[in-house]
C-alpha atoms as a PDB file:
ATOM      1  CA  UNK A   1       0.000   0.000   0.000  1.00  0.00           C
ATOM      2  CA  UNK A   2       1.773   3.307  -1.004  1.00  0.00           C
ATOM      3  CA  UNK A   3       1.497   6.081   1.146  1.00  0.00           C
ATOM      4  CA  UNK A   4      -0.874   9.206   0.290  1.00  0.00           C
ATOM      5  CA  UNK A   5       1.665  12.492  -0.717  1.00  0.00           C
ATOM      6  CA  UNK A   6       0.480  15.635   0.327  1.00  0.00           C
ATOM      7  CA  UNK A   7       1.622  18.993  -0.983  1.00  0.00           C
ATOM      8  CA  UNK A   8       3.832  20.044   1.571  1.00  0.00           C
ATOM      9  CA  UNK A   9       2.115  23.104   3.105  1.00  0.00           C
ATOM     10  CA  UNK A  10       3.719  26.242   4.965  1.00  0.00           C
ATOM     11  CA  UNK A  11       2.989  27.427   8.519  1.00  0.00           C
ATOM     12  CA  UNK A  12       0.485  30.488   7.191  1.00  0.00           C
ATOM     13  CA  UNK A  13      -1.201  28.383   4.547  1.00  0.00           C
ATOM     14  CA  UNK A  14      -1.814  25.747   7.493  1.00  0.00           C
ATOM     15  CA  UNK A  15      -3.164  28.218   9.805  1.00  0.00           C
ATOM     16  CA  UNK A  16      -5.228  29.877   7.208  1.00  0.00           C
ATOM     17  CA  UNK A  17      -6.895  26.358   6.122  1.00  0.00           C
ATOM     18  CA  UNK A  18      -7.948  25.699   9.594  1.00  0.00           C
ATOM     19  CA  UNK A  19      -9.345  29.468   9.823  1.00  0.00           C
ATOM     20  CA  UNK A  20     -11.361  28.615   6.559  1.00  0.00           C
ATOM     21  CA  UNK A  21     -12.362  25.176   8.198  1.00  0.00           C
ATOM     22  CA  UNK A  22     -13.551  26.576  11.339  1.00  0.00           C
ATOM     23  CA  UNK A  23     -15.484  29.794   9.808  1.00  0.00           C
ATOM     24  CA  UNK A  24     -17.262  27.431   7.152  1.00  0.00           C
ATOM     25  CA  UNK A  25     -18.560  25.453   9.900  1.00  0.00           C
ATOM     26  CA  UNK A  26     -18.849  28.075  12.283  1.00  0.00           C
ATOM     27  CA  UNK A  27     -22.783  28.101  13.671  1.00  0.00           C
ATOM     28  CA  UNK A  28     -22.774  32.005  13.846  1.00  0.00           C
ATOM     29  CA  UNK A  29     -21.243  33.252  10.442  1.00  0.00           C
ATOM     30  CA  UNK A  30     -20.281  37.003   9.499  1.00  0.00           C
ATOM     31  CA  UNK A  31     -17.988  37.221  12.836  1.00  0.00           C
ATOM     32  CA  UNK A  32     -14.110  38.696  11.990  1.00  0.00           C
ATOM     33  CA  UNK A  33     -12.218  35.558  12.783  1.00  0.00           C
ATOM     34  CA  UNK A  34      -8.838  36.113  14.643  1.00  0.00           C
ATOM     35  CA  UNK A  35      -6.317  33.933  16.892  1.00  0.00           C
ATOM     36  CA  UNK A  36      -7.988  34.954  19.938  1.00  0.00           C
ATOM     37  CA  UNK A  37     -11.500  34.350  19.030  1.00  0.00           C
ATOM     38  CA  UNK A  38     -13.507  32.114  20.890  1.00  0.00           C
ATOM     39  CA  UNK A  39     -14.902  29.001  18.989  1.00  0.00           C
ATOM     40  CA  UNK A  40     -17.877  29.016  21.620  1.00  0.00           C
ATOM     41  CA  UNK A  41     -19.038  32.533  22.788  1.00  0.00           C
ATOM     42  CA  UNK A  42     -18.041  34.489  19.326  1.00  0.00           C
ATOM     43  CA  UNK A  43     -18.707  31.690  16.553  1.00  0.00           C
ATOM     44  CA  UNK A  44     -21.880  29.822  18.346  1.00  0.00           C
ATOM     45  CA  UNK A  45     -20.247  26.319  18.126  1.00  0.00           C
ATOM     46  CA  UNK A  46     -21.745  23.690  20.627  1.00  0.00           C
ATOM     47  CA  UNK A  47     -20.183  20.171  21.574  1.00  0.00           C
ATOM     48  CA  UNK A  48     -21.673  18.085  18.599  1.00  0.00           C
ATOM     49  CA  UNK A  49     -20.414  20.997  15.935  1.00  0.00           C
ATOM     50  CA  UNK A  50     -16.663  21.062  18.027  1.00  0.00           C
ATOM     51  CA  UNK A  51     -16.734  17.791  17.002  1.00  0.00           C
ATOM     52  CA  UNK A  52     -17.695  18.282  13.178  1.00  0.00           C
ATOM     53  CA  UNK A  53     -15.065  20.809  13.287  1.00  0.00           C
ATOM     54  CA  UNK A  54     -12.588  18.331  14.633  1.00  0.00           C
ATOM     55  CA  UNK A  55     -13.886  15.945  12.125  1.00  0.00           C
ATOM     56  CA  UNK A  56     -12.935  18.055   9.019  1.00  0.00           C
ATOM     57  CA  UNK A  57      -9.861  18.935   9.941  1.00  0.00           C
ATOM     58  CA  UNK A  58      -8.414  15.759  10.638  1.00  0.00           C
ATOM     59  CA  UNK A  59      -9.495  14.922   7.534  1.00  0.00           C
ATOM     60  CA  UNK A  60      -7.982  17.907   5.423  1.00  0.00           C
ATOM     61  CA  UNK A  61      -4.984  16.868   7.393  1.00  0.00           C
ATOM     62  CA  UNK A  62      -4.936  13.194   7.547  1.00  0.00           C
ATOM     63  CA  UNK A  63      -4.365  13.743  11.572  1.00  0.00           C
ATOM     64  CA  UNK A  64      -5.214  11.126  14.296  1.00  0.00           C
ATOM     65  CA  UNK A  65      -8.281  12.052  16.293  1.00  0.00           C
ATOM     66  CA  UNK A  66      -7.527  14.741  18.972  1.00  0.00           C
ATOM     67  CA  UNK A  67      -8.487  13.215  22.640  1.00  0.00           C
ATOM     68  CA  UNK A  68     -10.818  14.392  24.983  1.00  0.00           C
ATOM     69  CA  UNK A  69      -8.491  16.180  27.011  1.00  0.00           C
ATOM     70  CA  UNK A  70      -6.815  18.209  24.411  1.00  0.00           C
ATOM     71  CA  UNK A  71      -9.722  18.760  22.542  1.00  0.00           C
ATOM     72  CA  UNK A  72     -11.324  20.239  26.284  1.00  0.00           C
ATOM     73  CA  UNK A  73      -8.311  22.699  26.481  1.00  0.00           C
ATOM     74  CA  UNK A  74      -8.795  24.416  23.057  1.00  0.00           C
ATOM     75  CA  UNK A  75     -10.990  27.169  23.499  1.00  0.00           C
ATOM     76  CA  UNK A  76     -10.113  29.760  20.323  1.00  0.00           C
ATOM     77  CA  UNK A  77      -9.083  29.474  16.658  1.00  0.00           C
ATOM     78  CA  UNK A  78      -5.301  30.275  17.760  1.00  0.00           C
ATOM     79  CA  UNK A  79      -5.260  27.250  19.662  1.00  0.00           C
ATOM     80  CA  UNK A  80      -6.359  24.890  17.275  1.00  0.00           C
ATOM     81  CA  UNK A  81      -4.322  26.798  14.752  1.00  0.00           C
ATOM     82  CA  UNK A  82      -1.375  25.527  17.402  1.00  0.00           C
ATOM     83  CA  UNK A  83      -2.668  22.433  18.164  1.00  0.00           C
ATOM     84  CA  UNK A  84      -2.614  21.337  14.155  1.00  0.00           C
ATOM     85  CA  UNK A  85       0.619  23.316  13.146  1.00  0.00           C
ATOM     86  CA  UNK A  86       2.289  21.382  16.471  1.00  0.00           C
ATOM     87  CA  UNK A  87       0.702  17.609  15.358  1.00  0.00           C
ATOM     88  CA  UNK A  88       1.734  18.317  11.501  1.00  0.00           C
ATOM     89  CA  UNK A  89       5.156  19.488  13.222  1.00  0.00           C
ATOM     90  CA  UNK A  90       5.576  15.976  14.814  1.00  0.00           C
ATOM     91  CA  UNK A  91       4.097  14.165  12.407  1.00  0.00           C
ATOM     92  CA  UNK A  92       6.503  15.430   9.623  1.00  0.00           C
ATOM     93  CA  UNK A  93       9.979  14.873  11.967  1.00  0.00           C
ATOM     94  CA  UNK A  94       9.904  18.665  12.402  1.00  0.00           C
END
C-alpha cells in the first residue's frame, strides 16, 4: 500500500486552512475571525459541531483524532491553529 503524498504546506497556509475550516462550519457566520477568538461565545459552536469541526480537519490533514483532554483545552481558533501546526510538526519529523 503506497502512502498518500500531500503537498507540503507552509505554517500560514496551514493556519489559514484551519481558519477557513472553522469559519465554514462556524454556527454564527459574518464574525471577523482572529487567533484569539472564541470558537464558543463568538462563533456559536456547541459540543456536537466542536466535534464536526474536529472531524474536518483531521481529515484535510490526515491527523489522528484529537483526545478528549486536548480537545477540552482548546478554546479559540489560535489554539487549534497551534494544536494542528504542532501535530503536523511531529508528524513530519519537524
Amino acid at each position: 500500500m503506497s502512502e498518500q503524498t500531500v503537498p507540503a504546506r507552509t505554517e500560514e497556509q496551514i493556519r489559514a486552512t484551519v481558519a477557513t475550516v472553522i469559519v465554514d462550519l462556524a454556527p454564527d457566520q459574518g464574525v471577523d475571525v482572529t487567533p484569539s477568538t472564541n470558537l464558543v461565545k463568538d462563533l456559536g459552536y456547541h459540543s456536537l459541531a466542536l466535534m464536526e469541526v474536529a472531524f474536518a480537519i483531521e481529515d484535510e490533514f490526515d491527523l489522528d483524532p484529537i483526545d478528549e483532554d486536548t480537545a477540552r483545552k482548546i478554546s479559540t481558533v489560535g489554539a487549534v491553529q497551534d494544536l494542528v501546526v504542532q501535530r503536523l510538526n511531529e508528524r513530519d519529523g519537524k
